[in-house]
PDB file of N, CA and C in Angstrom:
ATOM      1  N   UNK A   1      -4.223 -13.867   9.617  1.00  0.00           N
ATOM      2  CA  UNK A   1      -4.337 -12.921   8.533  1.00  0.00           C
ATOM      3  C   UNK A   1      -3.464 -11.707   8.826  1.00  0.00           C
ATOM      4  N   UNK A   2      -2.793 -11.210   8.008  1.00  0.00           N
ATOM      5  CA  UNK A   2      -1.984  -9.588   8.387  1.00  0.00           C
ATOM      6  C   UNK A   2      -2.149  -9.389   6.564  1.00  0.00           C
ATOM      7  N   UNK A   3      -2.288  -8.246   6.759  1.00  0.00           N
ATOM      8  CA  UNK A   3      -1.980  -7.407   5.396  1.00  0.00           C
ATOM      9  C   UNK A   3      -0.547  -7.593   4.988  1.00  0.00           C
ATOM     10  N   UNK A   4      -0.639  -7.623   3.501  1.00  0.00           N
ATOM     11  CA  UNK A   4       0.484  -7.149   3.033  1.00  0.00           C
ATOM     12  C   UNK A   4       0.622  -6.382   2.393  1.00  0.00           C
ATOM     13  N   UNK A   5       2.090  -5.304   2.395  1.00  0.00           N
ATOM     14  CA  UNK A   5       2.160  -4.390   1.389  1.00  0.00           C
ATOM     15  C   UNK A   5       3.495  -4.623   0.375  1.00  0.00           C
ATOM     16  N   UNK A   6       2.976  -4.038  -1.077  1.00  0.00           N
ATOM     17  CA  UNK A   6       3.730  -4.312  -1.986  1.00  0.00           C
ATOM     18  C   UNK A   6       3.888  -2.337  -2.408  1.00  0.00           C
ATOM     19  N   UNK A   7       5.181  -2.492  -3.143  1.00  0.00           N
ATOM     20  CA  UNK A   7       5.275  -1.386  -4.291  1.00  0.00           C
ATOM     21  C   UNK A   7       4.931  -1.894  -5.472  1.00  0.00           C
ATOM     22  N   UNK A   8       4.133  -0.622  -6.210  1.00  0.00           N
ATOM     23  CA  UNK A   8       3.851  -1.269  -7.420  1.00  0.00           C
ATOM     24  C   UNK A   8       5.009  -0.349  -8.461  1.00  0.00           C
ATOM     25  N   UNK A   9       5.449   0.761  -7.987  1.00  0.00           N
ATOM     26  CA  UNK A   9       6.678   1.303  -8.176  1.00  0.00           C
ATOM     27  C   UNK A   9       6.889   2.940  -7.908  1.00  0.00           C
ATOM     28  N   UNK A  10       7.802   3.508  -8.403  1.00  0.00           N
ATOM     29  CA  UNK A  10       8.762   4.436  -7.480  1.00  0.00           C
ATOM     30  C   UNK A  10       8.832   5.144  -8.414  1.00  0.00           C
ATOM     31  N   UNK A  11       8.456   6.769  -8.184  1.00  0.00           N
ATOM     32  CA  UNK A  11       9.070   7.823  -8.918  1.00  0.00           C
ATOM     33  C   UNK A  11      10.623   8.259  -8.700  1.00  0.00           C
ATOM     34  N   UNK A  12      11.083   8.976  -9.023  1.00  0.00           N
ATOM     35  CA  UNK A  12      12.171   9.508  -8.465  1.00  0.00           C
ATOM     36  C   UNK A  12      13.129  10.969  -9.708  1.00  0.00           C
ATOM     37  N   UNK A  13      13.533  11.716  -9.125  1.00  0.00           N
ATOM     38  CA  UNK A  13      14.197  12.323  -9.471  1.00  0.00           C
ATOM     39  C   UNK A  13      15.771  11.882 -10.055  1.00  0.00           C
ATOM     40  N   UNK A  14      16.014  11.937 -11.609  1.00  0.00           N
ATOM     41  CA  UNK A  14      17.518  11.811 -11.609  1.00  0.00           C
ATOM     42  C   UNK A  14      18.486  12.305 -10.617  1.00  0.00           C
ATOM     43  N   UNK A  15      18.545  13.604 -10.830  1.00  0.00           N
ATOM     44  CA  UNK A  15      19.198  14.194  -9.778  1.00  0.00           C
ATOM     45  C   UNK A  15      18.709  15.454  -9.338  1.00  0.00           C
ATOM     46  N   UNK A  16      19.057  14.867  -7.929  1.00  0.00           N
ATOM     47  CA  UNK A  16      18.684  16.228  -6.770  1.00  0.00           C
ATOM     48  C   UNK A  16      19.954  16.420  -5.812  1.00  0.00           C
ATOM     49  N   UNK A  17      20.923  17.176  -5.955  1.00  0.00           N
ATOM     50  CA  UNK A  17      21.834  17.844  -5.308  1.00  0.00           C
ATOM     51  C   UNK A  17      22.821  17.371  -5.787  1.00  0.00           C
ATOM     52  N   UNK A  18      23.631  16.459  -5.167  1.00  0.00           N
ATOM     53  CA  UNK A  18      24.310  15.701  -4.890  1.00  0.00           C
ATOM     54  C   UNK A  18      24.290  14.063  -5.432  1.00  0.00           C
ATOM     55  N   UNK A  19      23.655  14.217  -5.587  1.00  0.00           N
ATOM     56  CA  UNK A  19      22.385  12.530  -5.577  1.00  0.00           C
ATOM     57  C   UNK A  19      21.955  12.056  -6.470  1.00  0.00           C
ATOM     58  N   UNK A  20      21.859  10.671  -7.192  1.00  0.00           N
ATOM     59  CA  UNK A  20      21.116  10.599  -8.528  1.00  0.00           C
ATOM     60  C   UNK A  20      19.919   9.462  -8.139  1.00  0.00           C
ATOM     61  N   UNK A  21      19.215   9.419  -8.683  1.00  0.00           N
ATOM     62  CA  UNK A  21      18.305   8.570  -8.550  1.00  0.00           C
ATOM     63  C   UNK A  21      17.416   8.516  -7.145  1.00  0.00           C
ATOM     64  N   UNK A  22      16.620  10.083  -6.930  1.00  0.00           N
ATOM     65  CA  UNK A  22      16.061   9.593  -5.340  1.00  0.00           C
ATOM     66  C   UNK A  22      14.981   9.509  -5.825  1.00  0.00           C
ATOM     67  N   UNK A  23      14.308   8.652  -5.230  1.00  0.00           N
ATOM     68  CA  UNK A  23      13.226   8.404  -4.591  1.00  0.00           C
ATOM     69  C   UNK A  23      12.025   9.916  -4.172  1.00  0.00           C
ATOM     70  N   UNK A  24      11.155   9.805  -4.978  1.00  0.00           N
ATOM     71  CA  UNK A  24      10.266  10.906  -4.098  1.00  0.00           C
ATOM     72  C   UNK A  24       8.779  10.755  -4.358  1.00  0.00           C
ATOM     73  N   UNK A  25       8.339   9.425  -4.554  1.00  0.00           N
ATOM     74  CA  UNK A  25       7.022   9.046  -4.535  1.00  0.00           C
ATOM     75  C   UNK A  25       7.013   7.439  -4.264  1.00  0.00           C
ATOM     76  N   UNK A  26       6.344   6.637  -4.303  1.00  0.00           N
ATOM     77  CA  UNK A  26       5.786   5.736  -3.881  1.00  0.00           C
ATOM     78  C   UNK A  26       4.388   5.013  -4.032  1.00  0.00           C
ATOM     79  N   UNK A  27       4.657   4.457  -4.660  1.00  0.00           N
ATOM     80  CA  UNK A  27       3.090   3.850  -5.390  1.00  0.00           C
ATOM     81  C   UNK A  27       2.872   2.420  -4.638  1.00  0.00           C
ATOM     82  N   UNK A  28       1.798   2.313  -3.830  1.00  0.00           N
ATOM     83  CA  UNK A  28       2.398   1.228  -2.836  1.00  0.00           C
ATOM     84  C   UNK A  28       0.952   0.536  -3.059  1.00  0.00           C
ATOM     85  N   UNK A  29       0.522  -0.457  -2.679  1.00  0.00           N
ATOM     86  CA  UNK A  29      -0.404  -1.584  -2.461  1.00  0.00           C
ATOM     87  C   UNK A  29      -0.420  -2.225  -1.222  1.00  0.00           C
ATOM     88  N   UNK A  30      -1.744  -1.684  -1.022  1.00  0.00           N
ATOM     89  CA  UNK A  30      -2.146  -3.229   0.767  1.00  0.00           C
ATOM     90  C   UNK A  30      -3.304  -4.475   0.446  1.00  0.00           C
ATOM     91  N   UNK A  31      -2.701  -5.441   0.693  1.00  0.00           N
ATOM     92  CA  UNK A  31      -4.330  -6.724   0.144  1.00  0.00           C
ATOM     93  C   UNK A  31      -3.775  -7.773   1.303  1.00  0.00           C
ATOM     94  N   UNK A  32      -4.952  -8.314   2.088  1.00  0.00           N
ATOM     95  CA  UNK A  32      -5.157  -8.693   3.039  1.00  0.00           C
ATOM     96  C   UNK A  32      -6.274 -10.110   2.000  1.00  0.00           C
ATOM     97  N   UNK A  33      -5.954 -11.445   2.323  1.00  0.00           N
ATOM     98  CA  UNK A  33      -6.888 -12.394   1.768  1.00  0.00           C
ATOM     99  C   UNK A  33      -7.085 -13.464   2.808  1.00  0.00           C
ATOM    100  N   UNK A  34      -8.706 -13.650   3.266  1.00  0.00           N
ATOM    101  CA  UNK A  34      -8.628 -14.023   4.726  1.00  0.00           C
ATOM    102  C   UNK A  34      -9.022 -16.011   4.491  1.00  0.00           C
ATOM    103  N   UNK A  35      -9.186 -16.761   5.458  1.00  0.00           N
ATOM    104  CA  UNK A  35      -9.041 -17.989   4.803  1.00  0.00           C
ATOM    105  C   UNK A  35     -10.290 -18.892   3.654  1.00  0.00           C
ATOM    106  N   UNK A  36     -10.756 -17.550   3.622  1.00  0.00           N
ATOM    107  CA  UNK A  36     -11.965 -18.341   3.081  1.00  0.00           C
ATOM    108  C   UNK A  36     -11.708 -17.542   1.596  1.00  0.00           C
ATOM    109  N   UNK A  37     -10.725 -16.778   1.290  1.00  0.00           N
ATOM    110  CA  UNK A  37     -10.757 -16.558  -0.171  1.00  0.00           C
ATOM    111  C   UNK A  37     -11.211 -14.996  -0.175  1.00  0.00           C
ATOM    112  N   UNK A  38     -11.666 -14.165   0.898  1.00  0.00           N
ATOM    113  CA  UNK A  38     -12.308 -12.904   0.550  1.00  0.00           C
ATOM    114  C   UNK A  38     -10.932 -12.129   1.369  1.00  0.00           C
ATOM    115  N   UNK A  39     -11.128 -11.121  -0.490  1.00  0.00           N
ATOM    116  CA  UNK A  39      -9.999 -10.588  -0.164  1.00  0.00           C
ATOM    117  C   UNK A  39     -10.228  -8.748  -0.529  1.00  0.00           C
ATOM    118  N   UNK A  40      -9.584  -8.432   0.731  1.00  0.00           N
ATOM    119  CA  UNK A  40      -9.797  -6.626   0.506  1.00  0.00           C
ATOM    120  C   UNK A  40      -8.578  -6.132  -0.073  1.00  0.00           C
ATOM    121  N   UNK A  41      -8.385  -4.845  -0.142  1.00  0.00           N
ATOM    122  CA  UNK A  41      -7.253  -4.037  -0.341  1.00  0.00           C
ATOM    123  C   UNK A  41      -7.282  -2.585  -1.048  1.00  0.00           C
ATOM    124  N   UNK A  42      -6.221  -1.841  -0.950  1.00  0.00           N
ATOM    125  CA  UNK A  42      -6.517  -0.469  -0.747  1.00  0.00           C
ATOM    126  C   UNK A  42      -4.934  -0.164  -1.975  1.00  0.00           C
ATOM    127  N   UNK A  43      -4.960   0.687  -2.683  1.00  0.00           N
ATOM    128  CA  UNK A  43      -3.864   1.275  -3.655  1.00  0.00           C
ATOM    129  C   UNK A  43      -3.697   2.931  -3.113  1.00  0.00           C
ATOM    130  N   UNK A  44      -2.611   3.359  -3.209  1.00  0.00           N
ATOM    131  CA  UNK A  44      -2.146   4.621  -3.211  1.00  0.00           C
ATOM    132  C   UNK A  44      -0.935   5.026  -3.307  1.00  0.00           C
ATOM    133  N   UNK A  45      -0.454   6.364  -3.102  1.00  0.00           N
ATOM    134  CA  UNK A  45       1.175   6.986  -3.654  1.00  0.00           C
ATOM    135  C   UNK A  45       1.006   7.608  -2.810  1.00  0.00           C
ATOM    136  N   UNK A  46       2.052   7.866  -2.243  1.00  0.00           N
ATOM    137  CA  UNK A  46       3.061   9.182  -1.157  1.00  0.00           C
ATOM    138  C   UNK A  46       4.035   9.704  -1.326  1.00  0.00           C
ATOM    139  N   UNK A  47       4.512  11.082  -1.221  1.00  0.00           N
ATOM    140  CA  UNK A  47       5.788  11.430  -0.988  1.00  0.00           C
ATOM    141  C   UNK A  47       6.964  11.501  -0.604  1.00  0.00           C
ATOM    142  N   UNK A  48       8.183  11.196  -0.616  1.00  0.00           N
ATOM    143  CA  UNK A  48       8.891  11.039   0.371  1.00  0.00           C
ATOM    144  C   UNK A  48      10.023  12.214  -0.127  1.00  0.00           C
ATOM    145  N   UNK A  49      10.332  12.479   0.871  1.00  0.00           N
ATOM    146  CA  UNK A  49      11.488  13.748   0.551  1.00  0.00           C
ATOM    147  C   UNK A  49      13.003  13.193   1.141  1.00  0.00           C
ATOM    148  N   UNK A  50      14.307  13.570   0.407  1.00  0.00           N
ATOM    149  CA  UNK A  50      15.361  13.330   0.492  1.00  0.00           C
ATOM    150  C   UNK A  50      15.857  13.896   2.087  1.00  0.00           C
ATOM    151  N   UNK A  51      16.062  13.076   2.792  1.00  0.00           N
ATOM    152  CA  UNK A  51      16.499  13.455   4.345  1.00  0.00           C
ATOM    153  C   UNK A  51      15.528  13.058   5.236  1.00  0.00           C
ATOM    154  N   UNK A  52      13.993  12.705   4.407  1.00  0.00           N
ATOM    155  CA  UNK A  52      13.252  11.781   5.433  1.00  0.00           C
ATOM    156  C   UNK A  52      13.660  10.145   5.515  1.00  0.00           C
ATOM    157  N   UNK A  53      14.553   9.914   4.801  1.00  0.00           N
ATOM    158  CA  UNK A  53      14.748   8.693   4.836  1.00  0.00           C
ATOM    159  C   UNK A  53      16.514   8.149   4.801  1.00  0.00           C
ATOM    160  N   UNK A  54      16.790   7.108   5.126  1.00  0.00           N
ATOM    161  CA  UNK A  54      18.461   7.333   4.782  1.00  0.00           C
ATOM    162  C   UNK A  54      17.884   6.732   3.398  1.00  0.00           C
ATOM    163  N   UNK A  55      19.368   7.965   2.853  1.00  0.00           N
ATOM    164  CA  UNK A  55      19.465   7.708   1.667  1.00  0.00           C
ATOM    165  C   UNK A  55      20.036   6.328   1.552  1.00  0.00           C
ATOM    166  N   UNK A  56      19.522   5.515   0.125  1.00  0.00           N
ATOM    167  CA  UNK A  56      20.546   4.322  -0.026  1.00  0.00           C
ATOM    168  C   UNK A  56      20.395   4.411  -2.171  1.00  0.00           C
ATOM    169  N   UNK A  57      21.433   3.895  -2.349  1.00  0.00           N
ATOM    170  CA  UNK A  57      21.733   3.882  -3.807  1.00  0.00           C
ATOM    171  C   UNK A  57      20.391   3.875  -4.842  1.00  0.00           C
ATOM    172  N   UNK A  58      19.591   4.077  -5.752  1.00  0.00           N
ATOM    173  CA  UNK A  58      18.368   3.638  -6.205  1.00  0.00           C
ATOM    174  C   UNK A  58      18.447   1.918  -6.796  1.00  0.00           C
ATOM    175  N   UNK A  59      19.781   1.204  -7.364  1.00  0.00           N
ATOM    176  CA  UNK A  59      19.793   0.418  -7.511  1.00  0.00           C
ATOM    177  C   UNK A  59      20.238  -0.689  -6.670  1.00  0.00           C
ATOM    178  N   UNK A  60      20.285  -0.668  -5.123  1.00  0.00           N
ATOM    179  CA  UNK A  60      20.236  -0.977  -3.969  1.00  0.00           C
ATOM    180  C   UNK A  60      19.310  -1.430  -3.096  1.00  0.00           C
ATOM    181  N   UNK A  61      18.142  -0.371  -3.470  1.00  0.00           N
ATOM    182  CA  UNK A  61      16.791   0.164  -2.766  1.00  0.00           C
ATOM    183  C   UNK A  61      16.323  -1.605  -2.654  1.00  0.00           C
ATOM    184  N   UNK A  62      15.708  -1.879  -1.631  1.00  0.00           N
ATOM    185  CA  UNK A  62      14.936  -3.046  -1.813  1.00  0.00           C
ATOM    186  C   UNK A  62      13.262  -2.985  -1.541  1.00  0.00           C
ATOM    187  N   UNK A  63      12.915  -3.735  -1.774  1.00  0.00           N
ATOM    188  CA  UNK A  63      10.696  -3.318  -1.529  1.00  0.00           C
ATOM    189  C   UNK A  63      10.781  -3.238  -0.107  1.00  0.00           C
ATOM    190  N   UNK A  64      11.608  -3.837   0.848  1.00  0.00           N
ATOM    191  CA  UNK A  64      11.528  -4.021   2.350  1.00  0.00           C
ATOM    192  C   UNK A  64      11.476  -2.406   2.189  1.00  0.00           C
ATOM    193  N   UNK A  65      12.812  -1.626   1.999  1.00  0.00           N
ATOM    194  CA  UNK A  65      12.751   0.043   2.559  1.00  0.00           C
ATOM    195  C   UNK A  65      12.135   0.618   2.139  1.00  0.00           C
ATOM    196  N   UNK A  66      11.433   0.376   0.684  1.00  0.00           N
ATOM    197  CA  UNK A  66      10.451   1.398   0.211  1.00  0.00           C
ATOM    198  C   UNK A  66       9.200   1.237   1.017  1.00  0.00           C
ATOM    199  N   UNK A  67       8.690  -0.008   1.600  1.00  0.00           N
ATOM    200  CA  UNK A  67       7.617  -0.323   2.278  1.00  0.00           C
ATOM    201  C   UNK A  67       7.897   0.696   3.383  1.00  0.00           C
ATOM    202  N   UNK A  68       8.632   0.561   4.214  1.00  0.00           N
ATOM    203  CA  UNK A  68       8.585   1.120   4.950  1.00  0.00           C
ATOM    204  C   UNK A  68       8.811   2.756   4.777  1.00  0.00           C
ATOM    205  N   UNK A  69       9.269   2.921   4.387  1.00  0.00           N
ATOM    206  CA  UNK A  69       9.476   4.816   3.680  1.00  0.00           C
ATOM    207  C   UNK A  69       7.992   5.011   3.753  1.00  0.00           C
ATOM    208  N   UNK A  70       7.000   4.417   2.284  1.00  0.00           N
ATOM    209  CA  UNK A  70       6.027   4.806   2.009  1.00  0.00           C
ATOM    210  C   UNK A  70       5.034   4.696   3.560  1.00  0.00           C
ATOM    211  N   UNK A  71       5.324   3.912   4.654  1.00  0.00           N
ATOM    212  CA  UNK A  71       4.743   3.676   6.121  1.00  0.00           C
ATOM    213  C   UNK A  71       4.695   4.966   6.640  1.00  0.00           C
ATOM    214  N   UNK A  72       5.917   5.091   6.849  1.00  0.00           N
ATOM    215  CA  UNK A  72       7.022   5.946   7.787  1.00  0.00           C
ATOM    216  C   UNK A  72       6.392   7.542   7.045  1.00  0.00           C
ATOM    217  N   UNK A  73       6.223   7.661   5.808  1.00  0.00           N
ATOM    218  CA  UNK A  73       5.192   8.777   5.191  1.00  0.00           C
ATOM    219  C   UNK A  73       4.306   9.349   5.501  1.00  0.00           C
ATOM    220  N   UNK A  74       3.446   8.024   5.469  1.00  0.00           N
ATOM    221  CA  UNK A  74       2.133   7.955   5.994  1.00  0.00           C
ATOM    222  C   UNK A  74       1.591   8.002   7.247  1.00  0.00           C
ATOM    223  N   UNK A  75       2.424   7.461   8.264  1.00  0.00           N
ATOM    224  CA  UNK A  75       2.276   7.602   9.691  1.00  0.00           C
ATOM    225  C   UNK A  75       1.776   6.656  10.336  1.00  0.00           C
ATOM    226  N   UNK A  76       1.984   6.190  11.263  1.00  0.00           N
ATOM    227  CA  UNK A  76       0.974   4.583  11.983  1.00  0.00           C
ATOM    228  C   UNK A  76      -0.048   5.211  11.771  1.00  0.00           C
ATOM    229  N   UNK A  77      -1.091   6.150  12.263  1.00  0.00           N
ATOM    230  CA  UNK A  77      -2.731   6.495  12.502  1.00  0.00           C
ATOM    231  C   UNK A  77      -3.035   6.079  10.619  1.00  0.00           C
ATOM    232  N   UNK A  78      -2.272   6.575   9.756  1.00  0.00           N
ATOM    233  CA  UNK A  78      -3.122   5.940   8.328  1.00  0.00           C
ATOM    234  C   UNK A  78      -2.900   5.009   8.154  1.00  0.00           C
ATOM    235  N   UNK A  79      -1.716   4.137   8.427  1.00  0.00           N
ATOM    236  CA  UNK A  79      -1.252   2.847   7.958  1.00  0.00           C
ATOM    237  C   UNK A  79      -2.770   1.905   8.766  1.00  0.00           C
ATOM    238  N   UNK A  80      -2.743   2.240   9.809  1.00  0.00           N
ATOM    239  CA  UNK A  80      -3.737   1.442  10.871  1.00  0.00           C
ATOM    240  C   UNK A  80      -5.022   1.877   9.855  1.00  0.00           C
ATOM    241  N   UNK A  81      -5.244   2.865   9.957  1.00  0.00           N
ATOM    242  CA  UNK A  81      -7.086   3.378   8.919  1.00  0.00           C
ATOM    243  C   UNK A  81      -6.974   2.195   7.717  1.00  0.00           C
ATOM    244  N   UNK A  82      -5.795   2.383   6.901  1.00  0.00           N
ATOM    245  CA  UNK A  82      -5.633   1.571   6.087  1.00  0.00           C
ATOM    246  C   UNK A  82      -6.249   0.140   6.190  1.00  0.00           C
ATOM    247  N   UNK A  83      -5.217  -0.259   7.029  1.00  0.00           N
ATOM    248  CA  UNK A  83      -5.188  -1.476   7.608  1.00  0.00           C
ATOM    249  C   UNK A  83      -6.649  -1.962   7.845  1.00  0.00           C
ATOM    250  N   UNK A  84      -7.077  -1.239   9.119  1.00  0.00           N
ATOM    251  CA  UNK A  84      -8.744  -1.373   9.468  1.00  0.00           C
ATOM    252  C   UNK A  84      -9.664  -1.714   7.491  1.00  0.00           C
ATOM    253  N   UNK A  85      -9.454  -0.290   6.876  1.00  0.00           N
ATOM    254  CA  UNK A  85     -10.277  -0.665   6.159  1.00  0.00           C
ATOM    255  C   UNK A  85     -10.691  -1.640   5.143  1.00  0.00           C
ATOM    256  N   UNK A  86      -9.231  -2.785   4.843  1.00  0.00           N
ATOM    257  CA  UNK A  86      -9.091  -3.441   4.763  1.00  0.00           C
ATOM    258  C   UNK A  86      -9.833  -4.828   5.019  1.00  0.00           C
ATOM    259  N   UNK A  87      -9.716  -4.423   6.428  1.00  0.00           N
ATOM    260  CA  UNK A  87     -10.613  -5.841   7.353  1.00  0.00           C
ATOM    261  C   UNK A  87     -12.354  -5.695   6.944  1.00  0.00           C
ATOM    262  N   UNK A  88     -12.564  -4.247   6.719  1.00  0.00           N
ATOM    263  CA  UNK A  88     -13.992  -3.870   7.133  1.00  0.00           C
ATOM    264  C   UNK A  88     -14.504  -4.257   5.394  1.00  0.00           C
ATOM    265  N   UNK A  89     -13.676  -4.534   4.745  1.00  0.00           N
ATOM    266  CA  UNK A  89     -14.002  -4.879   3.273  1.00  0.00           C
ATOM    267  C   UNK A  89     -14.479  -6.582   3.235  1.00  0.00           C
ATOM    268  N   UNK A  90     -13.279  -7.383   4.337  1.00  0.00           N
ATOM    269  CA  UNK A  90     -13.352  -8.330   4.165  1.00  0.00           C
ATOM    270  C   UNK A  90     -14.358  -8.703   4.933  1.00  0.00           C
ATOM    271  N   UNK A  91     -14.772  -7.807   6.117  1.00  0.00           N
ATOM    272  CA  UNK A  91     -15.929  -8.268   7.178  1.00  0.00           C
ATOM    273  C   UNK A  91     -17.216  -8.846   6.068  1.00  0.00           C
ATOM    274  N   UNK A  92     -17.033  -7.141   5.269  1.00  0.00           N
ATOM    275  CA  UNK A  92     -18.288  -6.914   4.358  1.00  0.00           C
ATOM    276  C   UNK A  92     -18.797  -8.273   3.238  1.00  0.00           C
ATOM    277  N   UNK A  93     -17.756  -8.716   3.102  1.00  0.00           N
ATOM    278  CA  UNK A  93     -17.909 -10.145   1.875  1.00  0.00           C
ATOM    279  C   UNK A  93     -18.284 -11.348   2.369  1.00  0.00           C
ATOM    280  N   UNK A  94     -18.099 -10.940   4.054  1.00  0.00           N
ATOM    281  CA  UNK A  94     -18.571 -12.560   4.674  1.00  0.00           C
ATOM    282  C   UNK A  94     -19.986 -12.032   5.197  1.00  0.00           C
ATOM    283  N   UNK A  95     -20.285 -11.052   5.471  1.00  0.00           N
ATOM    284  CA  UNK A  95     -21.847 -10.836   5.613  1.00  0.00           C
ATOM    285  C   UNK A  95     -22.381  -9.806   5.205  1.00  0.00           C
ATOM    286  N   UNK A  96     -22.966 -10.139   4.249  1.00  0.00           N
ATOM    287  CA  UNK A  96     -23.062  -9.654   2.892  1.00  0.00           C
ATOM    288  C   UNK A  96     -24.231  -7.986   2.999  1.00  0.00           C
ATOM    289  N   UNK A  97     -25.132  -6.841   3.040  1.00  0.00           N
ATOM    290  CA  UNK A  97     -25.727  -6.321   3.000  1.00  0.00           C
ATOM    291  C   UNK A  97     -26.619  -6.141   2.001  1.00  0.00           C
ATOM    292  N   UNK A  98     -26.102  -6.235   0.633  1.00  0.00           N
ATOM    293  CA  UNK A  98     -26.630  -5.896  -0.816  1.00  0.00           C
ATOM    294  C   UNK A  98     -26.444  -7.165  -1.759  1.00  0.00           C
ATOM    295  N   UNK A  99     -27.228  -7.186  -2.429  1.00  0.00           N
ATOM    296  CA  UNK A  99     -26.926  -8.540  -3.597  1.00  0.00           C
ATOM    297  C   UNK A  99     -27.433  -7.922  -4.575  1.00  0.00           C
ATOM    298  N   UNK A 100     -27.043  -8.310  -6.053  1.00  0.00           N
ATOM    299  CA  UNK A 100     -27.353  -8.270  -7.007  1.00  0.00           C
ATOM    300  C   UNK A 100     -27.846  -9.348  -8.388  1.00  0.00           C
ATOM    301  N   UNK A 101     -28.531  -9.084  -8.833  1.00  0.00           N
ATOM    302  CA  UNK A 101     -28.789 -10.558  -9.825  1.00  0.00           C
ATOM    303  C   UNK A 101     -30.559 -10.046 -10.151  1.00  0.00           C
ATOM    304  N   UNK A 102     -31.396 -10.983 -11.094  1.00  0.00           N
ATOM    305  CA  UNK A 102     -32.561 -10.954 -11.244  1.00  0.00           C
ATOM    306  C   UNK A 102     -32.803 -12.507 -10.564  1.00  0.00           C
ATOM    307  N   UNK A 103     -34.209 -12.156 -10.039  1.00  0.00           N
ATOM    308  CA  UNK A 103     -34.904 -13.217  -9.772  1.00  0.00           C
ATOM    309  C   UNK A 103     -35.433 -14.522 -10.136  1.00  0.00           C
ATOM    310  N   UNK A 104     -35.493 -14.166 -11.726  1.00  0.00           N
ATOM    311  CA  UNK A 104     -35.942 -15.355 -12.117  1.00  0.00           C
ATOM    312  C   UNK A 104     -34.787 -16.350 -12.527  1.00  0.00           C
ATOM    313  N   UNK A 105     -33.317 -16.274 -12.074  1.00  0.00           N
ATOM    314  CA  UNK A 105     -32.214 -17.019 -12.512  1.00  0.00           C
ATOM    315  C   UNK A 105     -32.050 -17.775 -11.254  1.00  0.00           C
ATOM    316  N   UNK A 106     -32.778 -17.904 -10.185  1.00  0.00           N
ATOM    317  CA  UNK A 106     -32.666 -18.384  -8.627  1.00  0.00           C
ATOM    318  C   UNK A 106     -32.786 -19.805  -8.976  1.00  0.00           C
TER     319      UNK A 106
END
């Protein structure tokens, strides 16, 4: 099992300086689906500022560098929280704490 992360997509500024089309948010997705079908995952956006990242063209950009930008943002200690909480979703679906339903449909 490893997580994966997706963009679900990218803000960006027309132009900032020099530059057209940067990048300065990040709308990213983590979902982890373990073999039995239970599956966690976590949504969020980050910032990224022009010079934290090499610049590359906006119509260039591939999901590989934005993944990592939006990482590299965030920092290993959240990517990992992330990550963890992820697992602790999927722990949660294989042993279960709470149920819901009425009784007399048993």
């Amino acid at each position: 099992m490893a997580v994966t992360w997706t963009v679900s997509t990218m803000d960006r500024d027309i132009k900032q300086g020099d530059k057209a089309d940067v990048v300065t948010n990040i709308h990213w997705r983590a979902k982890e689906t373990d073999g039995d079908g239970n599956t966690g995952s976590s949504y969020g956006s980050v910032g990224v500022t022009l010079g934290s990242q090499a610049f590359i063209a906006y119509k260039d950009i591939k999901e590989t560098d934005a993944i990592q930008w939006a990482k590299d943002a965030l920092g290993a200690d959240e990517v990992k929280s992330i990550e963890d909480g992820i697992a602790a979703q999927i722990a949660a679906m294989k042993t279960p704490t709470t149920a819901s339903g009425v009784s007399w449909s048993l």
